[in-house]
PDB file of N, CA and C in Angstrom:
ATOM      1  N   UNK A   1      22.672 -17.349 -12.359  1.00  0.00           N
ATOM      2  CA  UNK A   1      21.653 -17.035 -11.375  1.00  0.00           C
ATOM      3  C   UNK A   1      22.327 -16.968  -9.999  1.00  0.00           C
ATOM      4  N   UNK A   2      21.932 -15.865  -9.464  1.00  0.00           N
ATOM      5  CA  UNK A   2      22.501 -15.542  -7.806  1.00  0.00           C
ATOM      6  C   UNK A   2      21.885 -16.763  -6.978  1.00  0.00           C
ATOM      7  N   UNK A   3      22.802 -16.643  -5.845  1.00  0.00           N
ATOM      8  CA  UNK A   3      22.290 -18.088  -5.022  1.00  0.00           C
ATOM      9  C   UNK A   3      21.012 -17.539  -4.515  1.00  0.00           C
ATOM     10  N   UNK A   4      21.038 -16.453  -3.763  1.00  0.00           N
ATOM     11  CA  UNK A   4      19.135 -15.885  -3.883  1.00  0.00           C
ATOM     12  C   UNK A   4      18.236 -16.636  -4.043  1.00  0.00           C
ATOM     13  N   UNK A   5      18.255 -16.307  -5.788  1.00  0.00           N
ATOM     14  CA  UNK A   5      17.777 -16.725  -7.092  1.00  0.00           C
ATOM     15  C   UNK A   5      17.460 -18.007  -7.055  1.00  0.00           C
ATOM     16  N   UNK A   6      18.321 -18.725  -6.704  1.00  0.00           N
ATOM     17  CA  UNK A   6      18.684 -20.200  -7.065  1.00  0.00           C
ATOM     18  C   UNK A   6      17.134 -21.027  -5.670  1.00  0.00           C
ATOM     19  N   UNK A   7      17.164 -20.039  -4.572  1.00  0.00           N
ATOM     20  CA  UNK A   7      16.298 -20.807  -3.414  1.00  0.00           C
ATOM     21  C   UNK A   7      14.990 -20.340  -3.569  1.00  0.00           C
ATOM     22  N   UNK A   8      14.519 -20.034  -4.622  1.00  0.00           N
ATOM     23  CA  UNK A   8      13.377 -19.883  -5.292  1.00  0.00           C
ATOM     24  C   UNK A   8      12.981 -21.284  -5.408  1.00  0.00           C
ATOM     25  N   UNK A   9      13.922 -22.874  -4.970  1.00  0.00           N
ATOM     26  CA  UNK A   9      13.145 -24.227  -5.113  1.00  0.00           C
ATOM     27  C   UNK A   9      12.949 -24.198  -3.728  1.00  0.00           C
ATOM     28  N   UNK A  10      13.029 -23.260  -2.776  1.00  0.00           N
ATOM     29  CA  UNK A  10      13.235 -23.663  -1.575  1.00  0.00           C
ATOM     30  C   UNK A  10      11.415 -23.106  -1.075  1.00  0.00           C
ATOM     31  N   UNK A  11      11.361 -22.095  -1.710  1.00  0.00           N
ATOM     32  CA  UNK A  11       9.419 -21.434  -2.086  1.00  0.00           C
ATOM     33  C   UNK A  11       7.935 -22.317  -2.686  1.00  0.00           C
ATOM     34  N   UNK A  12       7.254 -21.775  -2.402  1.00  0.00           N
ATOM     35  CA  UNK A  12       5.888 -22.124  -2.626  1.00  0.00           C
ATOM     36  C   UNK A  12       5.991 -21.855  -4.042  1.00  0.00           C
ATOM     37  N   UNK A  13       6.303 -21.255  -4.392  1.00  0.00           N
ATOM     38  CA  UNK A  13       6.969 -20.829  -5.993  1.00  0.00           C
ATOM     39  C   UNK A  13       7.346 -21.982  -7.426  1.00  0.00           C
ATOM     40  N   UNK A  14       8.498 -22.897  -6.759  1.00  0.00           N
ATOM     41  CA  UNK A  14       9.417 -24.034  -6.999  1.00  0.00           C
ATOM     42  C   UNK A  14       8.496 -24.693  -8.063  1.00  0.00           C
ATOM     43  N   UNK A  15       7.073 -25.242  -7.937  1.00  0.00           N
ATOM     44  CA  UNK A  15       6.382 -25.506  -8.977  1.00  0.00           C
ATOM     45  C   UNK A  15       6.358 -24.574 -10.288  1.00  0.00           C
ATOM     46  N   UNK A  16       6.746 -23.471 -10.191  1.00  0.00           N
ATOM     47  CA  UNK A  16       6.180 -22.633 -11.261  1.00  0.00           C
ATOM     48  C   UNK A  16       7.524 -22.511 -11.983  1.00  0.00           C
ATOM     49  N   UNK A  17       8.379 -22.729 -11.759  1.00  0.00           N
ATOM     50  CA  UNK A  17       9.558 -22.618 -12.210  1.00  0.00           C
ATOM     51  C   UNK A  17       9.939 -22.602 -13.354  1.00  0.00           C
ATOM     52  N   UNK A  18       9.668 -23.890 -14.248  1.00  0.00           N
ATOM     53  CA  UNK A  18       9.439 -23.853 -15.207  1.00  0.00           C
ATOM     54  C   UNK A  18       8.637 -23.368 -16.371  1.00  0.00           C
ATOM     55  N   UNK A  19       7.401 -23.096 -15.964  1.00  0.00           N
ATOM     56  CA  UNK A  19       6.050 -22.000 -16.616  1.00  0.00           C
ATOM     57  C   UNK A  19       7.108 -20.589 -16.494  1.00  0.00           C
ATOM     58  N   UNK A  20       7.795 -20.101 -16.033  1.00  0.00           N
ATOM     59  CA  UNK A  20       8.421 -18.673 -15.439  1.00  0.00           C
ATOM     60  C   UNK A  20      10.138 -18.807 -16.644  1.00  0.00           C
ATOM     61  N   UNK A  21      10.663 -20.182 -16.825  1.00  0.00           N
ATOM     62  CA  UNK A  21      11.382 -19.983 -17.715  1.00  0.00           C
ATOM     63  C   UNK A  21      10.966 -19.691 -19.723  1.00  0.00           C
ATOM     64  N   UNK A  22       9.562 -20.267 -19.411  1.00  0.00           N
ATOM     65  CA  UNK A  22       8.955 -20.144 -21.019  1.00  0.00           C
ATOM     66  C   UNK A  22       8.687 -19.251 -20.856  1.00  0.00           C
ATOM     67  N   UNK A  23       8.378 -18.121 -19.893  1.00  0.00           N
ATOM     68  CA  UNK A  23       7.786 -16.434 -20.426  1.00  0.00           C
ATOM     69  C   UNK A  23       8.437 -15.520 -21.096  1.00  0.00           C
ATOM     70  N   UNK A  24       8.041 -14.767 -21.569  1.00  0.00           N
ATOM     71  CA  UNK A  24       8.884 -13.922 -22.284  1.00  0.00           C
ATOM     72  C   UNK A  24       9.165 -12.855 -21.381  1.00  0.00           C
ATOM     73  N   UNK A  25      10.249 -12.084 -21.974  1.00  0.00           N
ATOM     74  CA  UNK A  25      10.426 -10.653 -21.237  1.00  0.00           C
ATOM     75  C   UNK A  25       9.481  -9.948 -20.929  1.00  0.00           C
ATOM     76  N   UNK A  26       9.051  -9.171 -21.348  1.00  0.00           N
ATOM     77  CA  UNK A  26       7.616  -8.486 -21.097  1.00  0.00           C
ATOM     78  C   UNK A  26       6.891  -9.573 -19.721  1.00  0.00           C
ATOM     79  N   UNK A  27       6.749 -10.661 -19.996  1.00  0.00           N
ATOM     80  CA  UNK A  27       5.639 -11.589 -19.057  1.00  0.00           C
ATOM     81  C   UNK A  27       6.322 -11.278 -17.539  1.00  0.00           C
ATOM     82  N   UNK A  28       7.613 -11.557 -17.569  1.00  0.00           N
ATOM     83  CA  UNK A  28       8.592 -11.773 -16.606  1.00  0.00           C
ATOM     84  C   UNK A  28       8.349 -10.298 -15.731  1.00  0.00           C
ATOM     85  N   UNK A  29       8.531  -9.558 -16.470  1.00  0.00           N
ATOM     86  CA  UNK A  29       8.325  -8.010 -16.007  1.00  0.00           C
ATOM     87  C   UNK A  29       7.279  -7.730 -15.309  1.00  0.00           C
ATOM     88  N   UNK A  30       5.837  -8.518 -15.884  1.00  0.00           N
ATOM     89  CA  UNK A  30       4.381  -8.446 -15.314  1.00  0.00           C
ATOM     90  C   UNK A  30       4.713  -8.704 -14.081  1.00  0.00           C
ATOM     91  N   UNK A  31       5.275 -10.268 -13.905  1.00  0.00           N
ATOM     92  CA  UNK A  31       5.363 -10.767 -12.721  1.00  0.00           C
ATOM     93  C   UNK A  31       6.325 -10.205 -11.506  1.00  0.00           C
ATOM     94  N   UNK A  32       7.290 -10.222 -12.441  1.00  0.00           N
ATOM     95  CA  UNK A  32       8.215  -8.938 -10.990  1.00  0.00           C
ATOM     96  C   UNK A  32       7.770  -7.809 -10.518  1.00  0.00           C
ATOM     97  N   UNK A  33       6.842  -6.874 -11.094  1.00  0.00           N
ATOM     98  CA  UNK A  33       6.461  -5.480 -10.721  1.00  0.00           C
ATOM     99  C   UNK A  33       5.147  -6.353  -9.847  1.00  0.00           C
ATOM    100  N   UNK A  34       4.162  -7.115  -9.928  1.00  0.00           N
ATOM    101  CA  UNK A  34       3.006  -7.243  -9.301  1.00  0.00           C
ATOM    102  C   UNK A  34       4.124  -7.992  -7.718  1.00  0.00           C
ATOM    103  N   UNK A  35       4.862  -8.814  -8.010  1.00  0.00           N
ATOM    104  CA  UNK A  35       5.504  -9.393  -6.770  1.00  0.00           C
ATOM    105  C   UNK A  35       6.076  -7.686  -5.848  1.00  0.00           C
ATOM    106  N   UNK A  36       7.033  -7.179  -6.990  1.00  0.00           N
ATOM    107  CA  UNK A  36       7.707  -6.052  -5.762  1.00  0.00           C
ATOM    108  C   UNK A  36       6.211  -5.169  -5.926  1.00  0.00           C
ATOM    109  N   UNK A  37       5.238  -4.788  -5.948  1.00  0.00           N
ATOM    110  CA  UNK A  37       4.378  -3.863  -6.096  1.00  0.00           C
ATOM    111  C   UNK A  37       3.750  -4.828  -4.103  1.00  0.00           C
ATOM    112  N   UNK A  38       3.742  -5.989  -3.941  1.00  0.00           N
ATOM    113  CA  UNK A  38       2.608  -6.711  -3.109  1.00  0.00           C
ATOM    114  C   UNK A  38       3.554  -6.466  -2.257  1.00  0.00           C
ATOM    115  N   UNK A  39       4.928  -5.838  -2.197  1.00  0.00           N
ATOM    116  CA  UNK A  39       5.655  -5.950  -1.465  1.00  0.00           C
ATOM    117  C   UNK A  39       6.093  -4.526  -0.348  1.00  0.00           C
ATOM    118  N   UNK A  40       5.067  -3.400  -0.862  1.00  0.00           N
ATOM    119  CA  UNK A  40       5.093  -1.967  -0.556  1.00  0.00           C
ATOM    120  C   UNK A  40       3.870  -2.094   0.795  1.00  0.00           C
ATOM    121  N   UNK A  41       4.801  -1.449   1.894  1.00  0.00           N
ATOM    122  CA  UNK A  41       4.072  -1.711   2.874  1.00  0.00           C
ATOM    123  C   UNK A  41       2.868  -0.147   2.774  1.00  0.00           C
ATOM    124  N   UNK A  42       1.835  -0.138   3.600  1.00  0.00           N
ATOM    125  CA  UNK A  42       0.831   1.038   3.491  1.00  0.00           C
ATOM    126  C   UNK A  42       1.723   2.187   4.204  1.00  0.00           C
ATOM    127  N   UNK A  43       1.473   3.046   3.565  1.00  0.00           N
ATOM    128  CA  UNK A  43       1.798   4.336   4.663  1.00  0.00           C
ATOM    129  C   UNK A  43       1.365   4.421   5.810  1.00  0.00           C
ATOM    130  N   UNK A  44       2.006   5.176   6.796  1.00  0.00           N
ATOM    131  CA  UNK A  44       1.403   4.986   7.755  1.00  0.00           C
ATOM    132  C   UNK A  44       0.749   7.015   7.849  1.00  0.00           C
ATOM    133  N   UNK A  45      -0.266   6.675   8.622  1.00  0.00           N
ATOM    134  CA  UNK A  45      -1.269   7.947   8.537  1.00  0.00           C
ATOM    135  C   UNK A  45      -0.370   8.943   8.840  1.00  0.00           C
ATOM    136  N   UNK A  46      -0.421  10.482   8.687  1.00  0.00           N
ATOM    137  CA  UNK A  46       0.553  11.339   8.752  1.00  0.00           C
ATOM    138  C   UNK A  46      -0.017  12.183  10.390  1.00  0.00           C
ATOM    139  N   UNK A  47       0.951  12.246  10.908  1.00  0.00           N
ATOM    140  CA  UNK A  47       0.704  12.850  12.432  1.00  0.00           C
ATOM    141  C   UNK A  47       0.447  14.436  12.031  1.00  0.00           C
ATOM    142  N   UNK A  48      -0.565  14.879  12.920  1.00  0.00           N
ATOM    143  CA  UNK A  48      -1.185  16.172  12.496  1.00  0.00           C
ATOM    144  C   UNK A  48      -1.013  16.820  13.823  1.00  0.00           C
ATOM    145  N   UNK A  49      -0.088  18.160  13.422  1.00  0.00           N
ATOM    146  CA  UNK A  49       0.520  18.959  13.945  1.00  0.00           C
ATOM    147  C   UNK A  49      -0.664  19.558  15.199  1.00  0.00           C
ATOM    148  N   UNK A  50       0.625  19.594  17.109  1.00  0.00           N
ATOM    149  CA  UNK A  50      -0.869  20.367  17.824  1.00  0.00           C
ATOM    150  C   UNK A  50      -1.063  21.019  17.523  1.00  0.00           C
ATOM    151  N   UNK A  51      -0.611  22.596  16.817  1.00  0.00           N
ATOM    152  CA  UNK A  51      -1.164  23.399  16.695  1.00  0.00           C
ATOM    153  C   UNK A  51      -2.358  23.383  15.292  1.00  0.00           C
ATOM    154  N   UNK A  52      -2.596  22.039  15.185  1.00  0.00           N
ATOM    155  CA  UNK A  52      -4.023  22.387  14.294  1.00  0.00           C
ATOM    156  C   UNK A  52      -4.704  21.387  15.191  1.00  0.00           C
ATOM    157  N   UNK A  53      -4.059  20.335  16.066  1.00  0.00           N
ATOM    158  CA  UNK A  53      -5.221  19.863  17.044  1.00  0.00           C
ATOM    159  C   UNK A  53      -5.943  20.722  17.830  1.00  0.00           C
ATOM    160  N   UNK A  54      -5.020  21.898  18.411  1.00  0.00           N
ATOM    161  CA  UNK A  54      -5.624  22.722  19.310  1.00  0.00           C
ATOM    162  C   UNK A  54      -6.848  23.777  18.729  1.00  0.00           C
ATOM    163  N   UNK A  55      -6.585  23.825  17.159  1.00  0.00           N
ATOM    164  CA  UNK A  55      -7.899  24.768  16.763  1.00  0.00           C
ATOM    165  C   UNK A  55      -9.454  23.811  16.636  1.00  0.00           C
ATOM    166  N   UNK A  56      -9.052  22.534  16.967  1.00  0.00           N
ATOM    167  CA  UNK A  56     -10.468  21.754  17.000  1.00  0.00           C
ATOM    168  C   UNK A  56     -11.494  21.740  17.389  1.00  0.00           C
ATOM    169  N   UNK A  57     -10.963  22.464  18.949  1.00  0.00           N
ATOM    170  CA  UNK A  57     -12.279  22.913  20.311  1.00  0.00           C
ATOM    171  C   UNK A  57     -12.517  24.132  19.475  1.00  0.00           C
ATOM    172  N   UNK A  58     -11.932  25.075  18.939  1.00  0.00           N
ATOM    173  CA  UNK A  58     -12.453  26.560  18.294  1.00  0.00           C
ATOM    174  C   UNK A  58     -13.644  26.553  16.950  1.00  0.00           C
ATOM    175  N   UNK A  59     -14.025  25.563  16.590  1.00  0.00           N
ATOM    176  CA  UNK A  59     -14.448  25.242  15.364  1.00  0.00           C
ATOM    177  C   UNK A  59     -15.843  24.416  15.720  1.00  0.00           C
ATOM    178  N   UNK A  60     -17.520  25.039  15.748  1.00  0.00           N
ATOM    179  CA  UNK A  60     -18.441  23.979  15.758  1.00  0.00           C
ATOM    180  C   UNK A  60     -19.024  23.452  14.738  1.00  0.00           C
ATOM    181  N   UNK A  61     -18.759  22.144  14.601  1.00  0.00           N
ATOM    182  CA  UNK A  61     -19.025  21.249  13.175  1.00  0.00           C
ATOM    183  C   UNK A  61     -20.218  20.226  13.953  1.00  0.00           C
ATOM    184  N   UNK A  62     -21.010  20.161  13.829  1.00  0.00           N
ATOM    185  CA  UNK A  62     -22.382  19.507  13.759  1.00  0.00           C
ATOM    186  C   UNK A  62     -21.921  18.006  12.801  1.00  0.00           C
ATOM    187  N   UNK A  63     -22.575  16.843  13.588  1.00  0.00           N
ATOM    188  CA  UNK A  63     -22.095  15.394  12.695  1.00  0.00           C
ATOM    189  C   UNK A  63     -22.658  15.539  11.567  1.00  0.00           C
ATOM    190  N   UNK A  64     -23.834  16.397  11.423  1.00  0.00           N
ATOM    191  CA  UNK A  64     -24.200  16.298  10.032  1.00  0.00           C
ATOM    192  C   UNK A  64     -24.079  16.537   9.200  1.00  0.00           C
ATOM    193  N   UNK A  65     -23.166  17.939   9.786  1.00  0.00           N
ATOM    194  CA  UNK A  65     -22.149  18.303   8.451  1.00  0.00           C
ATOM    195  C   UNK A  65     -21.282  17.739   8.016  1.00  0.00           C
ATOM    196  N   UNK A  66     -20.790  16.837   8.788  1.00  0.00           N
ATOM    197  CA  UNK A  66     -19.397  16.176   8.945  1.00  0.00           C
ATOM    198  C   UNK A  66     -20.319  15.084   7.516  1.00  0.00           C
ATOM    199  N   UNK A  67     -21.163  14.302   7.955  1.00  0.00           N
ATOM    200  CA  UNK A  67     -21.637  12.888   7.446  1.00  0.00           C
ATOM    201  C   UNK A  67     -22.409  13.803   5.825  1.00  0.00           C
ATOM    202  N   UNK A  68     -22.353  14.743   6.047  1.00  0.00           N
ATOM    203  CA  UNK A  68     -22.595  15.632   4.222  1.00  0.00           C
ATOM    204  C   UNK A  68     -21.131  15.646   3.596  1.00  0.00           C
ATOM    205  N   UNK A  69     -20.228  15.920   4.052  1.00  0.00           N
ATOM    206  CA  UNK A  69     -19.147  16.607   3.036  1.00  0.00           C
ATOM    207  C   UNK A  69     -18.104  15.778   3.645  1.00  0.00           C
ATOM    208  N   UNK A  70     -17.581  14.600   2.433  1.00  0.00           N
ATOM    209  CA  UNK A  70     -17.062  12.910   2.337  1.00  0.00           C
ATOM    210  C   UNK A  70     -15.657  13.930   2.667  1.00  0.00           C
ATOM    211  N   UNK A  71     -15.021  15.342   2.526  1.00  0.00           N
ATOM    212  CA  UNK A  71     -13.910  16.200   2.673  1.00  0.00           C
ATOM    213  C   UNK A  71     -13.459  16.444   4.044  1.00  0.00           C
ATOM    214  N   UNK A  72     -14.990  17.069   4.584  1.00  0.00           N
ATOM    215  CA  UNK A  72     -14.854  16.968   5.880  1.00  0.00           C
ATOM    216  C   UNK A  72     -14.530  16.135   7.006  1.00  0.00           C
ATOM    217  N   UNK A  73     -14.861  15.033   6.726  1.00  0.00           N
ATOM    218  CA  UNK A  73     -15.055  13.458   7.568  1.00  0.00           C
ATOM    219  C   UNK A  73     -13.913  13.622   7.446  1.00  0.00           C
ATOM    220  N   UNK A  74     -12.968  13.763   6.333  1.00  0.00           N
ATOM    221  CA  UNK A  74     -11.906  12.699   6.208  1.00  0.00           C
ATOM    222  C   UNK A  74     -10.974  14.122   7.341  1.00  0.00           C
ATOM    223  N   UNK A  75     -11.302  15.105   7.223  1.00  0.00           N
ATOM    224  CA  UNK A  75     -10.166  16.424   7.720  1.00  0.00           C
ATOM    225  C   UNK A  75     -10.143  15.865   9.511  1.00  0.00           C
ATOM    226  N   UNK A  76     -12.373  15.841  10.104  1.00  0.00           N
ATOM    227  CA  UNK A  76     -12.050  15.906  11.405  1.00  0.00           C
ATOM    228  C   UNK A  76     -11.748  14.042  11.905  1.00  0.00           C
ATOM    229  N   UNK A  77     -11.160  13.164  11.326  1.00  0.00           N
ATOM    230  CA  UNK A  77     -11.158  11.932  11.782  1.00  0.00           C
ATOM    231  C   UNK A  77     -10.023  11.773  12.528  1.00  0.00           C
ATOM    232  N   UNK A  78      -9.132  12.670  11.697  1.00  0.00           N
ATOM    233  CA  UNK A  78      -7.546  13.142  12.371  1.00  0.00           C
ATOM    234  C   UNK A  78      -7.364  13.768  13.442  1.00  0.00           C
TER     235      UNK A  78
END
């Protein structure tokens, strides 16, 4: 075991230590993909080009259309 590895007694973890040596492969796997999975930060929103900010004033969309079509909302929020 890498020294890393080894300061896993040094974690909130350190109790489980032993429950984590009786698992099987497969179990072990559960637990590493949900740990590196909690570990993926969110994207961050994608910057939307001016030249489609600038066609925004060209375009009249009424809120109510907007608050009908869950497509729309999401296009003018950007």
């Amino acid at each position: 075991m890498t020294t890393l590895a080894q300061r896993i007694k040094e974690t909130p973890m350190a109790p489980y230590m032993s429950l984590l040596q009786g698992m099987t492969l497969e179990q072990k796997q559960i637990v590493v993909t949900f740990i590196t999975e909690s570990m993926v930060e969110p994207k961050a929103k994608r910057e939307v080009p001016l030249a489609f900010k600038r066609l925004r004033g060209m375009v009249n969309i009424t809120d109510e259309e907007i608050a009908q079509d869950k497509h729309l909302a999401h296009i003018m929020e950007r």
